[in-house]
N, C-alpha and C. Protein backbone atom coordinates (compact mmCIF):
# COMPACT_ATOMS: atom_id res chain seq x y z
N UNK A 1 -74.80 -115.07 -56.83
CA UNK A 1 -74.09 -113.88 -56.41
C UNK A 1 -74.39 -112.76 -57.40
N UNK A 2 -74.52 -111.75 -57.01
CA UNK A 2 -74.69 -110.51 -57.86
C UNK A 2 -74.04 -109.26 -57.29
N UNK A 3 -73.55 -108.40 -58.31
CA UNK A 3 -72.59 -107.47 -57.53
C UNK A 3 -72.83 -105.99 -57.86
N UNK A 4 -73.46 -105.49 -57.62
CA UNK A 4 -73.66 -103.47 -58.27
C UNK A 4 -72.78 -102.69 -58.15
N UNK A 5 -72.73 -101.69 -58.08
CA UNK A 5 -72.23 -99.96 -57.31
C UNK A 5 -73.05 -99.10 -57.58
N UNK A 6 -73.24 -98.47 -56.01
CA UNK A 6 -73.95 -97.25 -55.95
C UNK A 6 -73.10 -96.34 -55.48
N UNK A 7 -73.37 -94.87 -55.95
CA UNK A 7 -72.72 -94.24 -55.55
C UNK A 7 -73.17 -93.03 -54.60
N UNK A 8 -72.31 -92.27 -53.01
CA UNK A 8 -73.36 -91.16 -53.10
C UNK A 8 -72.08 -90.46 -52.24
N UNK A 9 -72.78 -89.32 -52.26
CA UNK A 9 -72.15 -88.16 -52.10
C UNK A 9 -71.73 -88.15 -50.40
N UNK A 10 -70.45 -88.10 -50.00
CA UNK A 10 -70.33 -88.33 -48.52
C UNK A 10 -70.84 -86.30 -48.12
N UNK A 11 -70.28 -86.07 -46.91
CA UNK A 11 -70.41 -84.87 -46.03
C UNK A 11 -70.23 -83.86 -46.55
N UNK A 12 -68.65 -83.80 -46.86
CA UNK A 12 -68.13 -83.07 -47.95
C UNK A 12 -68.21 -82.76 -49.33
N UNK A 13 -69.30 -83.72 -49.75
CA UNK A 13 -69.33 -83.39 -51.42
C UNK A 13 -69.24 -84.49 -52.26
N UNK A 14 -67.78 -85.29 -51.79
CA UNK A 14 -66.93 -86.24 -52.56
C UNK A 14 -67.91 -87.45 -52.79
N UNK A 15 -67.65 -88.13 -54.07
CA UNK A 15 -68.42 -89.27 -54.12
C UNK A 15 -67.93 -90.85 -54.04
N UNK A 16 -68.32 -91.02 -53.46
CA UNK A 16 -68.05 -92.89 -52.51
C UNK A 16 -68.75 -93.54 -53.41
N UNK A 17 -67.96 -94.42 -54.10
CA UNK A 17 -68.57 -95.61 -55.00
C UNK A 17 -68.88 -97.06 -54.25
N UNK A 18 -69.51 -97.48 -53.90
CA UNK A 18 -69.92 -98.43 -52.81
C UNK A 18 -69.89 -99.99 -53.63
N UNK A 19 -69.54 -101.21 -53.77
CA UNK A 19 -69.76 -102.31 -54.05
C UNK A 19 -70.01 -102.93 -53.34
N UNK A 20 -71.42 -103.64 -54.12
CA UNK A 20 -71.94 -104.23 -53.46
C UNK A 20 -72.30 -105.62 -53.84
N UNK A 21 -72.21 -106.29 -52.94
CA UNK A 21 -72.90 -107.72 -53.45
C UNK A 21 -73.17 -108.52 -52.70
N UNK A 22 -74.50 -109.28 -53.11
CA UNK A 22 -75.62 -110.39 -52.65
C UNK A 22 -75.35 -111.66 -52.96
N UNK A 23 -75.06 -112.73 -52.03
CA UNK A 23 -74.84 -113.83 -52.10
C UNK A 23 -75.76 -115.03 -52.35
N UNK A 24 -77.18 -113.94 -52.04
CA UNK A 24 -78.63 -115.06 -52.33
C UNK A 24 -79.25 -114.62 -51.71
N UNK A 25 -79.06 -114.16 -50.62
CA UNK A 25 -79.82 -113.76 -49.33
C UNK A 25 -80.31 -112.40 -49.69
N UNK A 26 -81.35 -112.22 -50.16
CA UNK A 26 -81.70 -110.64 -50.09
C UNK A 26 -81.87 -109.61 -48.54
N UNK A 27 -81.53 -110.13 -47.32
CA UNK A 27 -81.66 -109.49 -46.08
C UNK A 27 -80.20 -109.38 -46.00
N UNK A 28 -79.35 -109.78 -46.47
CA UNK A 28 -77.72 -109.51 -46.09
C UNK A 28 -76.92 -109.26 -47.32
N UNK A 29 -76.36 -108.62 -47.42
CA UNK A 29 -75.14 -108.09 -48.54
C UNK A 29 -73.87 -107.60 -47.31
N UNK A 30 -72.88 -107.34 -48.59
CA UNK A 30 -71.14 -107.16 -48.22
C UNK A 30 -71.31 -105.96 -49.25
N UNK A 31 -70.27 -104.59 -48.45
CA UNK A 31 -69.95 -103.61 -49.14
C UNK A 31 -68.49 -103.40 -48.87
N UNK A 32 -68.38 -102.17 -50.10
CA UNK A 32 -66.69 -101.83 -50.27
C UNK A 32 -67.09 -100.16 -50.86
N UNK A 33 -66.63 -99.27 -49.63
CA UNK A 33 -66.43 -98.40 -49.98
C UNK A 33 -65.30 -97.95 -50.94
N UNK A 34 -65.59 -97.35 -52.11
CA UNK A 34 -64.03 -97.21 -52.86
C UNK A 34 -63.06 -98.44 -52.62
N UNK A 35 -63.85 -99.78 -52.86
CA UNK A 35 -62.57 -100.60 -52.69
C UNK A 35 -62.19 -100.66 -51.34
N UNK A 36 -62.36 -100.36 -50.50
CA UNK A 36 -61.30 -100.43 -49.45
C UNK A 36 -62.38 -101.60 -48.43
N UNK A 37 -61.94 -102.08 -47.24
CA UNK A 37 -62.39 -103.43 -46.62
C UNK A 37 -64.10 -103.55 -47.09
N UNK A 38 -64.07 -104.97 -46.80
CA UNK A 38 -65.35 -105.59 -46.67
C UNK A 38 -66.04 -105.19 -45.73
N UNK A 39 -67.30 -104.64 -45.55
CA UNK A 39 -68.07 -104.57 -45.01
C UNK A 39 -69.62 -105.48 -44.64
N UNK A 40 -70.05 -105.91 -43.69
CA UNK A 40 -71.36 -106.57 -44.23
C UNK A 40 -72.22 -106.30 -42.55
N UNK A 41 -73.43 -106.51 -44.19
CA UNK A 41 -74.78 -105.56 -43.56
C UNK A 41 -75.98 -106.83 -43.43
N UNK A 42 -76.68 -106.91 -42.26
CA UNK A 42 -78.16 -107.70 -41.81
C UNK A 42 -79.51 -106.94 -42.15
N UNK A 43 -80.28 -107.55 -42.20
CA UNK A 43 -81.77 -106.77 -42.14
C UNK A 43 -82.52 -107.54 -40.97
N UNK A 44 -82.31 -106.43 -39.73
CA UNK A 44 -82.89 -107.48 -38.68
C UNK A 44 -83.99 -106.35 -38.13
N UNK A 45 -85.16 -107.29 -38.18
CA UNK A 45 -86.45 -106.26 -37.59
C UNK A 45 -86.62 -105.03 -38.04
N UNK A 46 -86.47 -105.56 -39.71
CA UNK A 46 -86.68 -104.48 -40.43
C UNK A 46 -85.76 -103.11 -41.00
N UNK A 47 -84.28 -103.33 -39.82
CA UNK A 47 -84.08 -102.86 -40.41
C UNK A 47 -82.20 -103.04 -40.56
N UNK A 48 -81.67 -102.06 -41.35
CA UNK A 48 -80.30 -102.58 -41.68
C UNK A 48 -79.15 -102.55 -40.65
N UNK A 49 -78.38 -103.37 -39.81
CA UNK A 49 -77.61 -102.87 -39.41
C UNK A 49 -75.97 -103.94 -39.70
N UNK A 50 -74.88 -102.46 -39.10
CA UNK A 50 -73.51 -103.29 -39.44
C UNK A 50 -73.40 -104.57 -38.80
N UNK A 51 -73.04 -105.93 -39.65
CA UNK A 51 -72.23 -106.76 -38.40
C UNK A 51 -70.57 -106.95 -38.69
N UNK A 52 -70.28 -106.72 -39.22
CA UNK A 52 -68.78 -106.90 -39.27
C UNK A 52 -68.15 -105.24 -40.71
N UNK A 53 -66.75 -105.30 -40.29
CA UNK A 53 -66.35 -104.40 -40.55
C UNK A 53 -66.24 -103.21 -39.80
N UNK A 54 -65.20 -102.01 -40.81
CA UNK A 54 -65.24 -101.07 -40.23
C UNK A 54 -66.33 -99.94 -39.90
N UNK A 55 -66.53 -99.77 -39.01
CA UNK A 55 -67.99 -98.36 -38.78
C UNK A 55 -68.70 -97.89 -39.92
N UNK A 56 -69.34 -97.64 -39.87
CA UNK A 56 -70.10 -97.09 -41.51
C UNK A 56 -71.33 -96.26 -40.48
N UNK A 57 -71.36 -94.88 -40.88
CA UNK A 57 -72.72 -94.53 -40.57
C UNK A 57 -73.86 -94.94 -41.39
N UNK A 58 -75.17 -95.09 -39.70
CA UNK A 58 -76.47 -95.17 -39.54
C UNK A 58 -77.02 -94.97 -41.26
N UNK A 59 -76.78 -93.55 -41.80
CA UNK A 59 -77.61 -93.07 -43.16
C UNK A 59 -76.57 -93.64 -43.99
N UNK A 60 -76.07 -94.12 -43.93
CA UNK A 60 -74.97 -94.42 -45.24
C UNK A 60 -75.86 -96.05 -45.21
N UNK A 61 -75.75 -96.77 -44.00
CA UNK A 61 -76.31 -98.18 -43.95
C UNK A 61 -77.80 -98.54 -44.51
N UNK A 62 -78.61 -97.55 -43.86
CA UNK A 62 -79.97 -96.90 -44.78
C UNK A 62 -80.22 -96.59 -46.37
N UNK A 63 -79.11 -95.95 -46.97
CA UNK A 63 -79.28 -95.51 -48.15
C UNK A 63 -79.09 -97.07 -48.93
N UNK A 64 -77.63 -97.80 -48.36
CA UNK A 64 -77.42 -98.79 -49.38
C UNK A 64 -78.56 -100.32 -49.09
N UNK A 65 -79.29 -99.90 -47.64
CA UNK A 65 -80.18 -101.06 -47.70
C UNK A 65 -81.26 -100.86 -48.39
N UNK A 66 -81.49 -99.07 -48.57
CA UNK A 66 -82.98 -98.84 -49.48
C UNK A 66 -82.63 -99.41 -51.15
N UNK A 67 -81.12 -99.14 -51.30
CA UNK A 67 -81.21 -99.31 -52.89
C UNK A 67 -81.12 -101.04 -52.67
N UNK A 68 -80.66 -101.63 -52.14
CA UNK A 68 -81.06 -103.40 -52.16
C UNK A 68 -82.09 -103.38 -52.16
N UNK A 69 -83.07 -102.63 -51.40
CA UNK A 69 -84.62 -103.32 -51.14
C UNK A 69 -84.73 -102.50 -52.50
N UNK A 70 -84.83 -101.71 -52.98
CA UNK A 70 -85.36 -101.16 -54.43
C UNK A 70 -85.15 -102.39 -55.30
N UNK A 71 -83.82 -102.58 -55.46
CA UNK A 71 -83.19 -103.25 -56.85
C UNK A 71 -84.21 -104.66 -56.34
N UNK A 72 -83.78 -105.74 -55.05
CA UNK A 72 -84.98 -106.59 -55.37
C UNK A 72 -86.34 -106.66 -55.71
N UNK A 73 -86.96 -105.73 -55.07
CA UNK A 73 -88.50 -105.34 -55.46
C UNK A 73 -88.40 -105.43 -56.90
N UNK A 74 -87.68 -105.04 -57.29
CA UNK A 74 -87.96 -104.63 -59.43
C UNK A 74 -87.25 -105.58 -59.59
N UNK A 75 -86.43 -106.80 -59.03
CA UNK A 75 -86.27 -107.99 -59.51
C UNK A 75 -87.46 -108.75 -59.60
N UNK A 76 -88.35 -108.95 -58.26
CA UNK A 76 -89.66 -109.76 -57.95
C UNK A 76 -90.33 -109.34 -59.12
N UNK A 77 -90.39 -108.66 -59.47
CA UNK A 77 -91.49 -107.60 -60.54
C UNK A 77 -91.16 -108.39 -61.70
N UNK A 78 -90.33 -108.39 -62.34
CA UNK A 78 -89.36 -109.17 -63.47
C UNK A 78 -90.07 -110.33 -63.79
């Protein structure tokens, strides 16, 4: 298991601290916006989408699957 936070700037400005964490599976992680419910995310046909939880936009699901695929890539590298 491994657990980060990224953070990014929602619509308005404000910044959303996101937790995140990988159970082993580098195609699936669980997020927490500011703490608040579990969220969890697939990598199917390339690409990220919600399966459980509350709604999360399309670019929000994108941003936190690019920084997983970042952070593993520079794990493999390691």
């Amino acid at each position: 298991m491994e657990e980060l936070a990224y953070t990014i700037k929602n619509k308005r400005g404000d910044d959303i601290t996101y937790t995140i964490v990988e159970y082993g599976s580098k195609d699936t992680f669980d997020f927490m916006p500011n703490g608040e419910t579990v969220r969890r995310v697939a990598k199917q046909k390339g690409s990220w989408v919600q399966i459980s939880g509350a709604d999360t936009d399309q670019e929000i699901l994108d941003e936190l699957g690019g920084f997983i695929d970042q952070h593993n890539q520079q794990k493999a590298e390691h």
